[in-house]
Protein backbone atom coordinates (compact mmCIF):
# COMPACT_ATOMS: atom_id res chain seq x y z
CA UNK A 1 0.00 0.00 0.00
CA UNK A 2 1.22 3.42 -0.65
CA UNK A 3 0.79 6.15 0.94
CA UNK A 4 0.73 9.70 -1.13
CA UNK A 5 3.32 12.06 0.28
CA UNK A 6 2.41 15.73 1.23
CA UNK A 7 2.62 18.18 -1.68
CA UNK A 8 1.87 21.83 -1.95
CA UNK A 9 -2.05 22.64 -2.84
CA UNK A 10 -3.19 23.26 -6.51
CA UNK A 11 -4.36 26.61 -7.89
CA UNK A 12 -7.47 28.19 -6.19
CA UNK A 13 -10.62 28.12 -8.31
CA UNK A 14 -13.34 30.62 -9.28
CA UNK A 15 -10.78 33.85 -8.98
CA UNK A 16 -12.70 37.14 -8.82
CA UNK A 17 -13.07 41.03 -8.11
CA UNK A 18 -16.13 41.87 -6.39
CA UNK A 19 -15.53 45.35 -5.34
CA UNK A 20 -13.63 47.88 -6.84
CA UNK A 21 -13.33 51.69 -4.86
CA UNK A 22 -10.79 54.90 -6.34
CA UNK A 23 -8.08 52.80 -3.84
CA UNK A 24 -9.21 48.80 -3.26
CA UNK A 25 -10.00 46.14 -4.41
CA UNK A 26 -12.16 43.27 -2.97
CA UNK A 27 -10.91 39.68 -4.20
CA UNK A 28 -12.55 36.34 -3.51
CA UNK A 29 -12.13 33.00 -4.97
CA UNK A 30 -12.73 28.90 -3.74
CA UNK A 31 -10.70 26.42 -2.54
CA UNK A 32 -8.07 24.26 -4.88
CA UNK A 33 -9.51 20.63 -5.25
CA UNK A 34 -6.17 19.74 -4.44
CA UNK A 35 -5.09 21.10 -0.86
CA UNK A 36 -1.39 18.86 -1.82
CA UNK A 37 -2.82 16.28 1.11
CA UNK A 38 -2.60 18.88 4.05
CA UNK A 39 -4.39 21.92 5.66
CA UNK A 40 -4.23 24.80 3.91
CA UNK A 41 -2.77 27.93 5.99
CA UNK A 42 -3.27 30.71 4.29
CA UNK A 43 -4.10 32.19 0.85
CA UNK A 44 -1.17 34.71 -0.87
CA UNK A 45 -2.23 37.68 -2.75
CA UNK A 46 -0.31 39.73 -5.07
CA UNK A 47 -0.41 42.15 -7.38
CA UNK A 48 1.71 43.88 -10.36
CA UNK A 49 0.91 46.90 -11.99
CA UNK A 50 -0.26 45.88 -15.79
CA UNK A 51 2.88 47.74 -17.66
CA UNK A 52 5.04 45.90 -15.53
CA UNK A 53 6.57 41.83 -14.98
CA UNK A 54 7.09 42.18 -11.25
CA UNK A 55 4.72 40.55 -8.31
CA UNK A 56 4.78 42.41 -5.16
CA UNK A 57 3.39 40.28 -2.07
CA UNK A 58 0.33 42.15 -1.30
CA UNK A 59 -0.88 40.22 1.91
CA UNK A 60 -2.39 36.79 2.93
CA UNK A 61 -5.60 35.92 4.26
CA UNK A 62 -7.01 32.58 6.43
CA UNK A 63 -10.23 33.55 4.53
CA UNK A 64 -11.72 32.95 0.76
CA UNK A 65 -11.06 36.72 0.47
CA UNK A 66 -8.87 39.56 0.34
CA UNK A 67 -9.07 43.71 -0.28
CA UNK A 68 -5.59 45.40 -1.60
CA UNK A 69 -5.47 48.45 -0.11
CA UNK A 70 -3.66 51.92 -0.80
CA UNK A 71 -3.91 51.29 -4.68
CA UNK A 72 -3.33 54.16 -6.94
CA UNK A 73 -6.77 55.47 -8.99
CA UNK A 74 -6.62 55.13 -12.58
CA UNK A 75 -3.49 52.45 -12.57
CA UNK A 76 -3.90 48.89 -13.98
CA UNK A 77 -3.57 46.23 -11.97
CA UNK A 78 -3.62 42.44 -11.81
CA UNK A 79 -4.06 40.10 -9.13
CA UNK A 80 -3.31 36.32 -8.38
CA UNK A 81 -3.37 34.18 -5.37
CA UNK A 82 -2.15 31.14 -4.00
CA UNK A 83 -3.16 28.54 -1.66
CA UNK A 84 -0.51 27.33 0.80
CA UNK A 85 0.34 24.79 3.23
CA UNK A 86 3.03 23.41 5.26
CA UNK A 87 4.69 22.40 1.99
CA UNK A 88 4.82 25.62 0.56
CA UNK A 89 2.86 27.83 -1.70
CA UNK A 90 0.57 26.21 -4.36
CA UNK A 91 0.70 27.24 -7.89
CA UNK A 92 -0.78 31.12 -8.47
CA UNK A 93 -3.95 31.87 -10.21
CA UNK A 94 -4.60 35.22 -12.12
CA UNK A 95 -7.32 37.24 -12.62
CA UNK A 96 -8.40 37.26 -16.41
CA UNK A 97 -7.78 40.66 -16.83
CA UNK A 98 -6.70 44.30 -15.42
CA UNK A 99 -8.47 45.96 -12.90
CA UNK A 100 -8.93 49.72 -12.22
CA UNK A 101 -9.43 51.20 -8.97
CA UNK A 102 -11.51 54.15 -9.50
CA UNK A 103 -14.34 55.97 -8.05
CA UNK A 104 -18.02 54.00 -8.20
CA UNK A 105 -19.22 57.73 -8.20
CA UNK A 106 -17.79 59.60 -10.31
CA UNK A 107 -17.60 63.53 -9.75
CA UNK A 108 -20.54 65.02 -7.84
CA UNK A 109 -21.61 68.39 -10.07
CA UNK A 110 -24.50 70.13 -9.07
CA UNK A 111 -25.68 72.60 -12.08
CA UNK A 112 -28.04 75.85 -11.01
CA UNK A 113 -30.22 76.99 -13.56
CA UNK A 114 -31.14 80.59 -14.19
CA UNK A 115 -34.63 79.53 -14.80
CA UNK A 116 -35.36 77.93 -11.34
CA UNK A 117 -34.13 74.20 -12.07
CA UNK A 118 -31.41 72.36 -10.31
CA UNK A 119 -29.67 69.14 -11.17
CA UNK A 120 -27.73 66.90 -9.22
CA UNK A 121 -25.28 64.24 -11.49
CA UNK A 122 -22.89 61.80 -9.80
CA UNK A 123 -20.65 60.99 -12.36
CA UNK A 124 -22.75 59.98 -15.49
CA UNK A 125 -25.74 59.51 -13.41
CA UNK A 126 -28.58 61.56 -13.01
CA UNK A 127 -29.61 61.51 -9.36
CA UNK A 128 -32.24 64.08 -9.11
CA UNK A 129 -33.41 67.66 -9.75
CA UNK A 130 -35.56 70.21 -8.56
CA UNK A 131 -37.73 72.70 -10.14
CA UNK A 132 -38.15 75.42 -7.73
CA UNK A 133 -39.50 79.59 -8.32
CA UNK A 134 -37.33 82.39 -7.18
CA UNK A 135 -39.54 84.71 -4.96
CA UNK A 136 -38.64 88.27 -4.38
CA UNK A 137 -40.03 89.12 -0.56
CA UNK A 138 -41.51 92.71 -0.09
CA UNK A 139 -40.15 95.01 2.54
């Protein structure tokens, strides 16, 4: 009878962003189907800017999840993660593509009409306006 020997875990499945803000972003995947025959630790994030080759080590997590933090707005980024046990870290995973931390907002404008009419936009939303008459009070 053999017995398999310990090996580090497999990729982690189902990668995916599911937040974005102008300086996060909110990761979450599943586990391998190979933990490598032991518990898995911890998961390893990291990220590289797009225009760039080199991983830093963004942080680990004992969860299915993960937010990067202090980000730069408007700069490309992608992610990968590995799972890893007391053999060592499993093979990484990588998002599909790029991901931009920017505002879910947008800029805030708020445009006064001459004619009594006010609207609010959040970035290429219209949120609401108000139709309102200018009344001169007597003295």
């Amino acid at each position: 009878m053999c017995v398999p020997l310990p090996d580090k875990p497999g990729p982690c499945e189902n990668f995916k962003v599911t937040g974005v803000t102008e300086n996060s972003v909110a990761l979450k995947w599943d586990d391998p189907k190979d933990d490598g025959g032991c518990l898995i630790t911890q998961y390893v994030v990291e990220h590289r800017e797009a225009v760039k080759r080199s991983w830093t080590r963004d942080g680990t997590s004992t969860e299915n999840e993960y937010t990067a933090i202090a980000l730069s707005e408007g700069t490309n980024y992608i992610f990968q993660v590995a799972a890893e046990n007391e053999c060592g870290v499993g093979e990484f995973v990588e998002l599909s593509k790029a991901i931009v931390p920017k505002s879910q907002f947008g800029e805030f404008i708020i445009i006064l009409g001459y004619t009594g009419f006010v609207l609010v936009t959040v970035g290429i939303s219209h949120i609401f306006s108000i139709v309102f008459q200018v009344v001169t009070p007597h003295l």
